[in-house]
C-alpha atoms as a PDB file:
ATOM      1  CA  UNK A   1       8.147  23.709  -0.849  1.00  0.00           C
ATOM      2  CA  UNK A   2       4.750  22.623  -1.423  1.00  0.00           C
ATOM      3  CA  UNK A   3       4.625  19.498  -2.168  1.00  0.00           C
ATOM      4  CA  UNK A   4       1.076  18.420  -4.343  1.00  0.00           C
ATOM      5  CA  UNK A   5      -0.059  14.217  -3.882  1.00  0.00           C
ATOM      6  CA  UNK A   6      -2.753  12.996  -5.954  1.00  0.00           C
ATOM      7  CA  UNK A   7      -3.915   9.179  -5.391  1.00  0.00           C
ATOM      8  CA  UNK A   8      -6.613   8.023  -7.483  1.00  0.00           C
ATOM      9  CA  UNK A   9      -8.437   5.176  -6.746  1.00  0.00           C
ATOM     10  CA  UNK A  10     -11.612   3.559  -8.255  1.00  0.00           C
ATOM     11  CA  UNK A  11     -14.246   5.639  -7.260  1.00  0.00           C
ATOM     12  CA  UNK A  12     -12.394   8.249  -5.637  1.00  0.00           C
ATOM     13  CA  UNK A  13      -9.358  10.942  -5.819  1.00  0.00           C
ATOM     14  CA  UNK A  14      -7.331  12.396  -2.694  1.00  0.00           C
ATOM     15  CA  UNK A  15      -5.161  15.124  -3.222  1.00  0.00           C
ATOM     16  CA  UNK A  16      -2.827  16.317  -0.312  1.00  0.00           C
ATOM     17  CA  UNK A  17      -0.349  19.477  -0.205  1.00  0.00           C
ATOM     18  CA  UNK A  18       2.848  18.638   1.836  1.00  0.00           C
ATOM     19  CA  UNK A  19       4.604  22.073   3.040  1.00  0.00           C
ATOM     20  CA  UNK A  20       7.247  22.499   5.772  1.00  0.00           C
ATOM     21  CA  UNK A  21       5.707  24.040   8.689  1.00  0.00           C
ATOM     22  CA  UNK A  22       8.224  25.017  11.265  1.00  0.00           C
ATOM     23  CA  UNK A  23      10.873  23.003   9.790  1.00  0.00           C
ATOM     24  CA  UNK A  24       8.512  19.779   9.729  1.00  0.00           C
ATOM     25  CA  UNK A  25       6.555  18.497   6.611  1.00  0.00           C
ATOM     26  CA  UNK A  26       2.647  18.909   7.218  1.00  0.00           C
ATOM     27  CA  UNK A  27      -0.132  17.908   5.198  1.00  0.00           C
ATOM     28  CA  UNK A  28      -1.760  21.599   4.932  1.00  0.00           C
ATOM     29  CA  UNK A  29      -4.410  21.141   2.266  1.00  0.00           C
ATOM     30  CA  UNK A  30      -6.572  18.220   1.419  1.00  0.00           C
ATOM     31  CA  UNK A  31      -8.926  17.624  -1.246  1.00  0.00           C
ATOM     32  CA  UNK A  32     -11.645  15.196  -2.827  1.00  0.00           C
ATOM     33  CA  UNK A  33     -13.391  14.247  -6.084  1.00  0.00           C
ATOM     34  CA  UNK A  34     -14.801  11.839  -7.554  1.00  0.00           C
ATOM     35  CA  UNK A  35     -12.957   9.140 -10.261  1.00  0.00           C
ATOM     36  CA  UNK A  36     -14.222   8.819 -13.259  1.00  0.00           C
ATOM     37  CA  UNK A  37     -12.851   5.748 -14.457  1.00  0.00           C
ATOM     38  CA  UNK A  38     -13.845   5.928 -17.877  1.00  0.00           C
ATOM     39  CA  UNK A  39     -12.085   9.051 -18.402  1.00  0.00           C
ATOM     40  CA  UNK A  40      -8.633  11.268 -19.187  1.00  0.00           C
ATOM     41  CA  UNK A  41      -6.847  10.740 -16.144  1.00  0.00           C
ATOM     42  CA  UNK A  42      -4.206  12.654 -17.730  1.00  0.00           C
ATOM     43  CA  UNK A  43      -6.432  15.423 -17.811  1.00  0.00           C
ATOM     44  CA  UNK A  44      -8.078  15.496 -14.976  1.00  0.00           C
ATOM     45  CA  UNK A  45      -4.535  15.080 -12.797  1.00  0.00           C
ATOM     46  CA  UNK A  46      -4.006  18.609 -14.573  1.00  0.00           C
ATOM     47  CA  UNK A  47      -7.031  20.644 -13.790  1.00  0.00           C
ATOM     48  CA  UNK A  48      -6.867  18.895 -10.351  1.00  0.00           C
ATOM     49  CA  UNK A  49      -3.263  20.213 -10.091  1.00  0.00           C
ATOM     50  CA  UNK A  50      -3.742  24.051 -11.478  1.00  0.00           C
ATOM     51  CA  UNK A  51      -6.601  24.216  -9.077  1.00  0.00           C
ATOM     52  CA  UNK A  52      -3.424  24.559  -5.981  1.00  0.00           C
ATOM     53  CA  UNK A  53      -1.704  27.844  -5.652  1.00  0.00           C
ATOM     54  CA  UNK A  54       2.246  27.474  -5.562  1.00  0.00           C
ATOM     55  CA  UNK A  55       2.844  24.231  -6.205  1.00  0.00           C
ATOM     56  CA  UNK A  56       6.667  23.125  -6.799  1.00  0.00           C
ATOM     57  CA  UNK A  57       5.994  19.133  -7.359  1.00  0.00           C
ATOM     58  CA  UNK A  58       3.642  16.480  -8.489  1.00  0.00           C
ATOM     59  CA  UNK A  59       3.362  12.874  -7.263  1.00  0.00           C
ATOM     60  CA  UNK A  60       0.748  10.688  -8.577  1.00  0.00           C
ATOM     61  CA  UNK A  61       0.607   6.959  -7.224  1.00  0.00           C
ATOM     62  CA  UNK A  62      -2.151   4.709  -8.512  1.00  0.00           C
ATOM     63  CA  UNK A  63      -2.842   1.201  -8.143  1.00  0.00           C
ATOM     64  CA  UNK A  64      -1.016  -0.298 -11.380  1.00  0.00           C
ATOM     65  CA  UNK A  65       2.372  -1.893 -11.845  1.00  0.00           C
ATOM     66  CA  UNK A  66       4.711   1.842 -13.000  1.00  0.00           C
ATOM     67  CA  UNK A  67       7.474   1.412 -14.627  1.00  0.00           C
ATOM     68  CA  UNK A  68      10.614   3.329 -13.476  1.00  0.00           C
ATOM     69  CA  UNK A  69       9.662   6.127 -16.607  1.00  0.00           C
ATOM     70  CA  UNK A  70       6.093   6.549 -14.888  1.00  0.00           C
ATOM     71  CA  UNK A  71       4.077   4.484 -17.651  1.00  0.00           C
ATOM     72  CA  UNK A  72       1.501   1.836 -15.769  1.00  0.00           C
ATOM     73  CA  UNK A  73       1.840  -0.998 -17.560  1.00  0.00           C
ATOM     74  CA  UNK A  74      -0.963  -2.715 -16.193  1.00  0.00           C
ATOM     75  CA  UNK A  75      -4.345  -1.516 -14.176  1.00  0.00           C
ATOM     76  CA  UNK A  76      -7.904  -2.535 -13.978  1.00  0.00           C
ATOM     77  CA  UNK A  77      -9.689   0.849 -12.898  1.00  0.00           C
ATOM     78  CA  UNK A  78      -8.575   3.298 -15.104  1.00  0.00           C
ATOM     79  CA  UNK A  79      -8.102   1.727 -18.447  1.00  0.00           C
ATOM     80  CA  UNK A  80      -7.629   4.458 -20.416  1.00  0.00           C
ATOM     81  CA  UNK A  81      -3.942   5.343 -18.909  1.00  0.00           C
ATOM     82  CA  UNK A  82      -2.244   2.115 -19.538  1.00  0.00           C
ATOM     83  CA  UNK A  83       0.663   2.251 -21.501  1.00  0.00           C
ATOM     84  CA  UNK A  84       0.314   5.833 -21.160  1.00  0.00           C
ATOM     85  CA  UNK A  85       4.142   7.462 -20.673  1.00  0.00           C
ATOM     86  CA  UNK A  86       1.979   8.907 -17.574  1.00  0.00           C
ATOM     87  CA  UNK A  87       5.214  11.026 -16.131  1.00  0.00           C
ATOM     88  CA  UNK A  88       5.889  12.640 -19.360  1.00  0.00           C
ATOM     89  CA  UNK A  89       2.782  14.024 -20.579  1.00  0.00           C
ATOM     90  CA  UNK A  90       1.984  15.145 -17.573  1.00  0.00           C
ATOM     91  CA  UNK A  91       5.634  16.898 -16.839  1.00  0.00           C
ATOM     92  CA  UNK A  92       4.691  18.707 -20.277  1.00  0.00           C
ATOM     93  CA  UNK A  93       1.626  19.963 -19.398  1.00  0.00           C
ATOM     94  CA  UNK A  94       1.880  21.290 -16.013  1.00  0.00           C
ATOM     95  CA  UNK A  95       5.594  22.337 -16.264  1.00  0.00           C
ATOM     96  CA  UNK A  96       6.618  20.585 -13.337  1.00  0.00           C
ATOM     97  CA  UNK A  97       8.884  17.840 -12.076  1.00  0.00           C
ATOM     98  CA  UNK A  98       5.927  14.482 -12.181  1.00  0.00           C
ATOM     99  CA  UNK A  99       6.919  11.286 -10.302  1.00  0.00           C
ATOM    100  CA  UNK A 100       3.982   7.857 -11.322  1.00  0.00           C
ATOM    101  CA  UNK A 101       4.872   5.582  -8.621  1.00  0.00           C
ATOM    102  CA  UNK A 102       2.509   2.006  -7.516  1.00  0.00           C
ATOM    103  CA  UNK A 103       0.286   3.490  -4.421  1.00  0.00           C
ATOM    104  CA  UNK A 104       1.848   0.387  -2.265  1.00  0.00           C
ATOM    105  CA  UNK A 105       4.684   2.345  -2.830  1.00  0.00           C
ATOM    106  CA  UNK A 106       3.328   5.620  -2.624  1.00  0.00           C
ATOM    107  CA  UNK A 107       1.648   4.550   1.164  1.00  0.00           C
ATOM    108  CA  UNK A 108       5.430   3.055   2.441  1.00  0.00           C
ATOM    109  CA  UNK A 109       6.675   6.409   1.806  1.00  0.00           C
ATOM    110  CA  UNK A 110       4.162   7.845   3.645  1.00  0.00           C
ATOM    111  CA  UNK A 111       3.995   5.462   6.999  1.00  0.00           C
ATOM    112  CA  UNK A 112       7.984   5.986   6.843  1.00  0.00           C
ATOM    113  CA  UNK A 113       7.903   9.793   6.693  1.00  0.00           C
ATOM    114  CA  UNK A 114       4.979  10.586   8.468  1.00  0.00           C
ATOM    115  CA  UNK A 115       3.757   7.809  10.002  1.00  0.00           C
ATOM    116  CA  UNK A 116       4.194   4.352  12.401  1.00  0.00           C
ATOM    117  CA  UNK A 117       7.551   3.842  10.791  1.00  0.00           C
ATOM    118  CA  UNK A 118       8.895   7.642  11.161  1.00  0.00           C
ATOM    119  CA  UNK A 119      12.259   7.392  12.302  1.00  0.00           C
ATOM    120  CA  UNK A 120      13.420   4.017  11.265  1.00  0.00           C
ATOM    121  CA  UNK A 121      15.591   3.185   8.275  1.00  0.00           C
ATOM    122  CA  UNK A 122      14.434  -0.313   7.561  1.00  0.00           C
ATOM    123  CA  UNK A 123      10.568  -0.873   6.929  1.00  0.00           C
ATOM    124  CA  UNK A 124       8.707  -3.314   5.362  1.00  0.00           C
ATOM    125  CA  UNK A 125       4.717  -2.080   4.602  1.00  0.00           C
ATOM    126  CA  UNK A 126       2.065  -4.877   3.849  1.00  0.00           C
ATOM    127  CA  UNK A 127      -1.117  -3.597   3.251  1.00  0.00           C
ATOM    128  CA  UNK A 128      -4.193  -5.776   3.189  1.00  0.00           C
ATOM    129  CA  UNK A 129      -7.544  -4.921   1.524  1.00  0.00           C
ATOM    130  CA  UNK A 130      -8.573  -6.811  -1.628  1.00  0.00           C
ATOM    131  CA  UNK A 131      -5.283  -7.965  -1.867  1.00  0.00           C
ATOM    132  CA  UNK A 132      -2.038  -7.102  -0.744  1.00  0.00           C
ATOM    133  CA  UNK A 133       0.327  -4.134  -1.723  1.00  0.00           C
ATOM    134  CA  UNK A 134       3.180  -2.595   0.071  1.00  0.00           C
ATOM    135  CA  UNK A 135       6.847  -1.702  -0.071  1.00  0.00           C
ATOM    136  CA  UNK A 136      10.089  -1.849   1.465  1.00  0.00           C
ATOM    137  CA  UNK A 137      12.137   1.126   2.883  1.00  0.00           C
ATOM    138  CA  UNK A 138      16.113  -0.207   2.910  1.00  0.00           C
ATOM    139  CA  UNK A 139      18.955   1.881   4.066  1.00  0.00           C
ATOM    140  CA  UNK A 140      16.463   4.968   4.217  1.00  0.00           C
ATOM    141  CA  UNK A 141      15.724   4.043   0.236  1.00  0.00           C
ATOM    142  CA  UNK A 142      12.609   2.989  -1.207  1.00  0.00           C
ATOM    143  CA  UNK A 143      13.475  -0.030  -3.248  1.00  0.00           C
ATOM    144  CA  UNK A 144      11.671  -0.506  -6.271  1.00  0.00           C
ATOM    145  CA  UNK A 145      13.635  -3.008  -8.561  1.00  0.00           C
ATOM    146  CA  UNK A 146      15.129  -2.845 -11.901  1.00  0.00           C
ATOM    147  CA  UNK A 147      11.494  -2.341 -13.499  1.00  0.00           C
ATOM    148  CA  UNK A 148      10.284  -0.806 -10.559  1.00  0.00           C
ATOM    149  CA  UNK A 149       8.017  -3.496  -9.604  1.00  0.00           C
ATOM    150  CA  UNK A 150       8.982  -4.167  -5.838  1.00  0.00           C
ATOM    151  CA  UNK A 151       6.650  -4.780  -3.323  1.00  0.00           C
ATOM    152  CA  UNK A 152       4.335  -7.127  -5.007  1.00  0.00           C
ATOM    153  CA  UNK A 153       4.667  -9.260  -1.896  1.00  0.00           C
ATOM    154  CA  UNK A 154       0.708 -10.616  -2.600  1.00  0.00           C
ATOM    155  CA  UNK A 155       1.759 -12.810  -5.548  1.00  0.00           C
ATOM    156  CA  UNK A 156       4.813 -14.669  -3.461  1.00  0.00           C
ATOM    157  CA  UNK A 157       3.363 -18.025  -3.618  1.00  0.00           C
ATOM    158  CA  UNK A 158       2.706 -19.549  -0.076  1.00  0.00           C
ATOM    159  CA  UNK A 159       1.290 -22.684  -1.234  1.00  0.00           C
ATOM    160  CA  UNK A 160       2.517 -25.141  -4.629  1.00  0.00           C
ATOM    161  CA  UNK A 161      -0.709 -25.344  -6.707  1.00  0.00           C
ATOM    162  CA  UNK A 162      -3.172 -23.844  -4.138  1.00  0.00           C
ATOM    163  CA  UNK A 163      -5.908 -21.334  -4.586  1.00  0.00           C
ATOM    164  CA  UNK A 164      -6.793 -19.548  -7.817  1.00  0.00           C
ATOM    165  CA  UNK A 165      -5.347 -16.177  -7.870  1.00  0.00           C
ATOM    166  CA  UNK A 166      -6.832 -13.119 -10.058  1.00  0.00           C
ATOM    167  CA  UNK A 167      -3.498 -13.051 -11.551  1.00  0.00           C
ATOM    168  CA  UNK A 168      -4.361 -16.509 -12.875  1.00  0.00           C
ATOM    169  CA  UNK A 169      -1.019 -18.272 -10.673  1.00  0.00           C
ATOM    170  CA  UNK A 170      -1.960 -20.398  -7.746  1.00  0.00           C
ATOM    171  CA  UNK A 171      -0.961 -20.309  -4.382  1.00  0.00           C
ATOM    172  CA  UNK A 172      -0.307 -16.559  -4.454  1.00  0.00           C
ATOM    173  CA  UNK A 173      -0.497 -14.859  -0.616  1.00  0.00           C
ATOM    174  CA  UNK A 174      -3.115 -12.456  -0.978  1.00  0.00           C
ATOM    175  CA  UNK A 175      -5.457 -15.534  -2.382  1.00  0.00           C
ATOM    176  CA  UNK A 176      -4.859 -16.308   1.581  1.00  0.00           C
ATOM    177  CA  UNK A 177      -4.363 -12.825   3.094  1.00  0.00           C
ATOM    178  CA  UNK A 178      -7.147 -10.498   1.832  1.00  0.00           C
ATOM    179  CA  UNK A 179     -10.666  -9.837   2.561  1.00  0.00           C
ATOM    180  CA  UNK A 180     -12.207 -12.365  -0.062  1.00  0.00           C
ATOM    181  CA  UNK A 181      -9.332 -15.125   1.574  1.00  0.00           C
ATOM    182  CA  UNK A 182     -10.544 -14.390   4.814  1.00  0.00           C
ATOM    183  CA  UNK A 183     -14.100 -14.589   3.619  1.00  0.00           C
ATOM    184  CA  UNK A 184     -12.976 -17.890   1.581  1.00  0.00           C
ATOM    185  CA  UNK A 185     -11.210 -19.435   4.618  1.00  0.00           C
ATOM    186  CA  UNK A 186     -14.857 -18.880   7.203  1.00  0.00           C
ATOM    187  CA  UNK A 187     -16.942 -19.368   3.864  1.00  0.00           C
ATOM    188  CA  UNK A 188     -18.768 -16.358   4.608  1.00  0.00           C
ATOM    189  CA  UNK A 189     -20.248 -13.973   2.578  1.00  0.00           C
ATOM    190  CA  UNK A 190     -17.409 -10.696   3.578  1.00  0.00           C
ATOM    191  CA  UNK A 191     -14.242 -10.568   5.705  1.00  0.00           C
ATOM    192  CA  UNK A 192     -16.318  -8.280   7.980  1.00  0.00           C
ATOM    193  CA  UNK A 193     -19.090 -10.724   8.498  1.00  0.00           C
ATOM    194  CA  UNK A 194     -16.433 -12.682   9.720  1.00  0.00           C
ATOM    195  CA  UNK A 195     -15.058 -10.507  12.177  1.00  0.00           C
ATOM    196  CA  UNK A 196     -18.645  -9.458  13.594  1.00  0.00           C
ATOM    197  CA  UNK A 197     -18.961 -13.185  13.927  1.00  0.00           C
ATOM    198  CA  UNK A 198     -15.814 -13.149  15.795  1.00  0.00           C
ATOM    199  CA  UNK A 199     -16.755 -10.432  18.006  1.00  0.00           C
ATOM    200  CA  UNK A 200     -19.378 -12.496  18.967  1.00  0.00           C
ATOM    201  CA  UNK A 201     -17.442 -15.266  19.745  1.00  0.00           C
ATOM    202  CA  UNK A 202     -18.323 -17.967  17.347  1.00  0.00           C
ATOM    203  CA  UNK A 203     -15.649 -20.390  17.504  1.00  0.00           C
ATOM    204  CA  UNK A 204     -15.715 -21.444  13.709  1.00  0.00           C
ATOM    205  CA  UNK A 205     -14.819 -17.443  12.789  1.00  0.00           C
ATOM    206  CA  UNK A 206     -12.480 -17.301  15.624  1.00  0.00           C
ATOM    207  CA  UNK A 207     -10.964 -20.262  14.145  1.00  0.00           C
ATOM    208  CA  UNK A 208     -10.747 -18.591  10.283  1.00  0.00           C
ATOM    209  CA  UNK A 209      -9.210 -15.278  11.184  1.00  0.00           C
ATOM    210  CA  UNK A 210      -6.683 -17.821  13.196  1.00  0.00           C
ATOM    211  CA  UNK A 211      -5.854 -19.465   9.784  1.00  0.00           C
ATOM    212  CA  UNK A 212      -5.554 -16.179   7.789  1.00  0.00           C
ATOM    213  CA  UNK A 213      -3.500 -14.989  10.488  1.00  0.00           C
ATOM    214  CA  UNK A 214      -1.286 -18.138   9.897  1.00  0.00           C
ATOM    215  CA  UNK A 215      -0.860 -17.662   6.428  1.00  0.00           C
ATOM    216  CA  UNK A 216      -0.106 -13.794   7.249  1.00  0.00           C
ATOM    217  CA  UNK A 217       2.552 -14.690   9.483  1.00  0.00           C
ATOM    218  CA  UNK A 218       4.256 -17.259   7.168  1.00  0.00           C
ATOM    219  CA  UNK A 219       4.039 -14.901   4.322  1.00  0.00           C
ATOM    220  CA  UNK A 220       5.701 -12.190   7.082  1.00  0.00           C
ATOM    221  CA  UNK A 221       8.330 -14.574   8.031  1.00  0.00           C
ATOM    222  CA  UNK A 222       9.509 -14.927   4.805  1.00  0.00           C
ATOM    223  CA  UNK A 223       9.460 -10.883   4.197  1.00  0.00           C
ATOM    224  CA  UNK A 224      11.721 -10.477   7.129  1.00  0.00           C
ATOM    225  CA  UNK A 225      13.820 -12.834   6.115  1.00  0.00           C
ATOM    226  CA  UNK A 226      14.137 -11.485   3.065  1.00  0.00           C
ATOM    227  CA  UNK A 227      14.962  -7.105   4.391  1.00  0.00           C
ATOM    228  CA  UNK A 228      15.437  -8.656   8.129  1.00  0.00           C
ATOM    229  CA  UNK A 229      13.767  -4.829   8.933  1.00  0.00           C
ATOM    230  CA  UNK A 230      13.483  -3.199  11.853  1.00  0.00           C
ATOM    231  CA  UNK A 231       9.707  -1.840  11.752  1.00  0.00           C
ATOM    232  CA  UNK A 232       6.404  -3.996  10.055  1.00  0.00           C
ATOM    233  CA  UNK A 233       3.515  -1.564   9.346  1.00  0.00           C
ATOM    234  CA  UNK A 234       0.006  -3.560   8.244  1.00  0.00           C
ATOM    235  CA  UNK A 235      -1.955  -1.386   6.759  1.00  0.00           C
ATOM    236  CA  UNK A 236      -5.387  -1.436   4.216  1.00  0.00           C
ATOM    237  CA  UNK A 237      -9.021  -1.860   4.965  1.00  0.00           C
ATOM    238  CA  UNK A 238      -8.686  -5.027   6.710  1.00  0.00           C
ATOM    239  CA  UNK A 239      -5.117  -4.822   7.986  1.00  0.00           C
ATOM    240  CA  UNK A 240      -5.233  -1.920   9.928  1.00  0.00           C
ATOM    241  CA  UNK A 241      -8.204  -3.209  11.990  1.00  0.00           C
ATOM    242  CA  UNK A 242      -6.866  -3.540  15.558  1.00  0.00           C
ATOM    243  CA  UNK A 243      -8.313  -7.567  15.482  1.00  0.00           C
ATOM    244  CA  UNK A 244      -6.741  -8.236  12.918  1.00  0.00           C
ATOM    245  CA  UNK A 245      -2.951  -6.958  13.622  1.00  0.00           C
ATOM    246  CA  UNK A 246      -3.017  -8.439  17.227  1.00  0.00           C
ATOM    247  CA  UNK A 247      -3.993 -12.069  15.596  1.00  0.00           C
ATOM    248  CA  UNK A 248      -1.603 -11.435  12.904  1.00  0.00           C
ATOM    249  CA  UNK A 249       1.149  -9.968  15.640  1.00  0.00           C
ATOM    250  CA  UNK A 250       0.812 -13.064  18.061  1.00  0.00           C
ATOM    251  CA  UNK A 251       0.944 -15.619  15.291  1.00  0.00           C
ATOM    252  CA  UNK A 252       3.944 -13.908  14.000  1.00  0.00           C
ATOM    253  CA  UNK A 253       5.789 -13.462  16.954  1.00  0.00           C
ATOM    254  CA  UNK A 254       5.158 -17.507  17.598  1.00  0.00           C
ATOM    255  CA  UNK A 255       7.084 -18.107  14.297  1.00  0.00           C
ATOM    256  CA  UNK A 256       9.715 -15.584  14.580  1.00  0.00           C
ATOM    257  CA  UNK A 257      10.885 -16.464  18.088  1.00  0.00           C
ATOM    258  CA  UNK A 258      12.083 -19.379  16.399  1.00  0.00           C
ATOM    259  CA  UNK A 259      15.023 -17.445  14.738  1.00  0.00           C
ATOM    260  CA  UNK A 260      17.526 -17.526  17.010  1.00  0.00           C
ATOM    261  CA  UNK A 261      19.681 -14.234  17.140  1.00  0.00           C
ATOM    262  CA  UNK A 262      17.451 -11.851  15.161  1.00  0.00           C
ATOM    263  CA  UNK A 263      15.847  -9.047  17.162  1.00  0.00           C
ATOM    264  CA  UNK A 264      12.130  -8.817  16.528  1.00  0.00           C
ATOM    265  CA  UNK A 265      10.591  -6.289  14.386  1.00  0.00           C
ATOM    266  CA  UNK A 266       7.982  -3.228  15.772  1.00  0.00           C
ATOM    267  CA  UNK A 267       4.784  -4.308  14.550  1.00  0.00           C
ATOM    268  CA  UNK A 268       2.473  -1.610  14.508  1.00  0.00           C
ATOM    269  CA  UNK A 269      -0.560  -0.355  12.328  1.00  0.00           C
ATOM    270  CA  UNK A 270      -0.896   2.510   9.906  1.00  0.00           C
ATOM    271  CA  UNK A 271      -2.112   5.299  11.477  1.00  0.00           C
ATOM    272  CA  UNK A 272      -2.408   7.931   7.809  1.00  0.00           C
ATOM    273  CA  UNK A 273      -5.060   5.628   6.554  1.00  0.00           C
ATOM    274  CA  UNK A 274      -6.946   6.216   3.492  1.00  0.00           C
ATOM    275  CA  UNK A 275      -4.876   9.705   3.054  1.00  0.00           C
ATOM    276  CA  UNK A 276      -1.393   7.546   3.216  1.00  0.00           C
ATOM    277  CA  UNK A 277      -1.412   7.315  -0.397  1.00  0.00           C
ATOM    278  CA  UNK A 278      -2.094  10.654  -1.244  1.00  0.00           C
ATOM    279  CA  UNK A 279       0.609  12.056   1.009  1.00  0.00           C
ATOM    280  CA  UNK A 280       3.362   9.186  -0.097  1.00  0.00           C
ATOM    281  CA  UNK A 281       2.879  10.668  -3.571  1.00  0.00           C
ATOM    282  CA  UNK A 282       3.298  14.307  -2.618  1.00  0.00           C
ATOM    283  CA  UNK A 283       6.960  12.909  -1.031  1.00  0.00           C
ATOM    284  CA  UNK A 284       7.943  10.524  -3.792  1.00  0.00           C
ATOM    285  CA  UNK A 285       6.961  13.470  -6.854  1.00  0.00           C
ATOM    286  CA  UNK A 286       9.173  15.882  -4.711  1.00  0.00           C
ATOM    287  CA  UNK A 287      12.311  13.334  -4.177  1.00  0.00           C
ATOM    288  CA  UNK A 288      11.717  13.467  -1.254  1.00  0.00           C
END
């Protein structure tokens, strides 16, 4: 069953095929092309898609809030697909079954099947670049809500009427955890001048990414309490670094051994990186 993924982001598009090799799902193709933002997504997920030779299934995730019909309902890269029934014009056209998912959603799928969550049942993904995205795995499930909205965990609000969002809310996590907070909380230019200034040891960086990992944790706490799951992935640009999980891991761990009774959760990083959300999407379009 091969199994086509297509995650576009804003200046570029992975596609992944996913075929069972041996009895074990493999990414066995891979692919890259430019995004042009500006243009017919629609169209271009088609010639992208008749360019693969026995394909059975499309996923497409991309970063907009989907609806549970596959129209994104909001997105700031690719303006010309919102409102778009996405899953339904493209169904038509290729002659295929089409999932539209979020790519939080798209990348949970992927650390759970293939990834630092394989083999457990209850995962929560937080992945932290601009902002935050993720997803929840419960009772081997991806949960996605009655809209299909889950797993906007970067507009919980941490803090009553505290930093300006994008949304336009205050107090929102990712305003905290994300490479602008980070960058906000050192007022530094980037989140990786701060952690170059950290690597050499200046104590007022050291001291930022200790604050950002505060917030992360608190924002963490509440996530657990929340799906109480058995494996955290942290994932993205900036949460994947290895500096960054094992400030975020020890200032969780100082929280959570609080809570008497609960065992802790693995924390561990992504390891499918930028291809995660290419190769969630290939799972989620099969129903997988």
């Amino acid at each position: 069953m091969r199994r086509l993924g297509i995650d576009i982001g804003g200046t570029k598009t992975l596609c992944v095929v996913v075929d069972d090799v041996d009895g074990e799902a493999r990414v066995v193709e891979e692919r890259r092309v430019a995004t042009d933002a500006a243009g017919d997504a629609a169209a271009a997920v088609v010639t992208l898609a008749r360019g693969f030779d026995g394909i059975t299934s499309v996923g497409l995730g991309i970063a907009a809030l989907v609806t549970r019909d596959g129209t994104a309902v909001t997105t700031t890269h690719l303006p010309r697909v919102r409102d778009v029934p996405l899953r339904a014009v493209l169904s038509e056209r290729l002659g295929l079954p089409v999932v539209v998912d979020n790519d939080g959603t798209c990348a949970t799928v992927a650390e759970w099947r293939l990834g630092s969550a394989r083999g457990h049942d209850e995962v929560l993904v937080v992945t932290i670049g601009t902002g935050i995205g993720g997803g929840t795995i419960v009772g081997g499930r991806v949960a996605r809500g009655t809209n299909g909205f889950a797993g906007e965990f970067g507009h919980m609000v941490v803090e009553r009427g505290g930093a300006v969002c994008p949304c336009g809310r205050r107090g929102c996590w990712e305003t905290y955890v994300s490479g602008r907070g980070l960058a906000r909380i050192a007022g530094a230019a980037s989140s990786e001048a701060v952690l170059e200034a950290c690597a050499r040891g200046e104590e007022s960086a050291v001291r930022a990414l200790e604050e950002f990992a505060d917030w992360a944790a608190l924002g963490l706490h509440n996530l657990v309490n929340t799906f109480d799951p058995a494996c955290i992935v942290l994932g993205g640009g900036l949460g994947a670094r290895s500096e960054v999980v094992a400030a975020i891991t020890g200032r969780f761990r100082g929280v959570e051994q609080s809570h008497v009774g609960r065992a802790m959760p693995v924390i561990a990083a992504a390891t499918l990186g930028e291809r995660a959300g290419a190769i969630g999407a290939a799972f989620v379009g099969a129903g997988d």
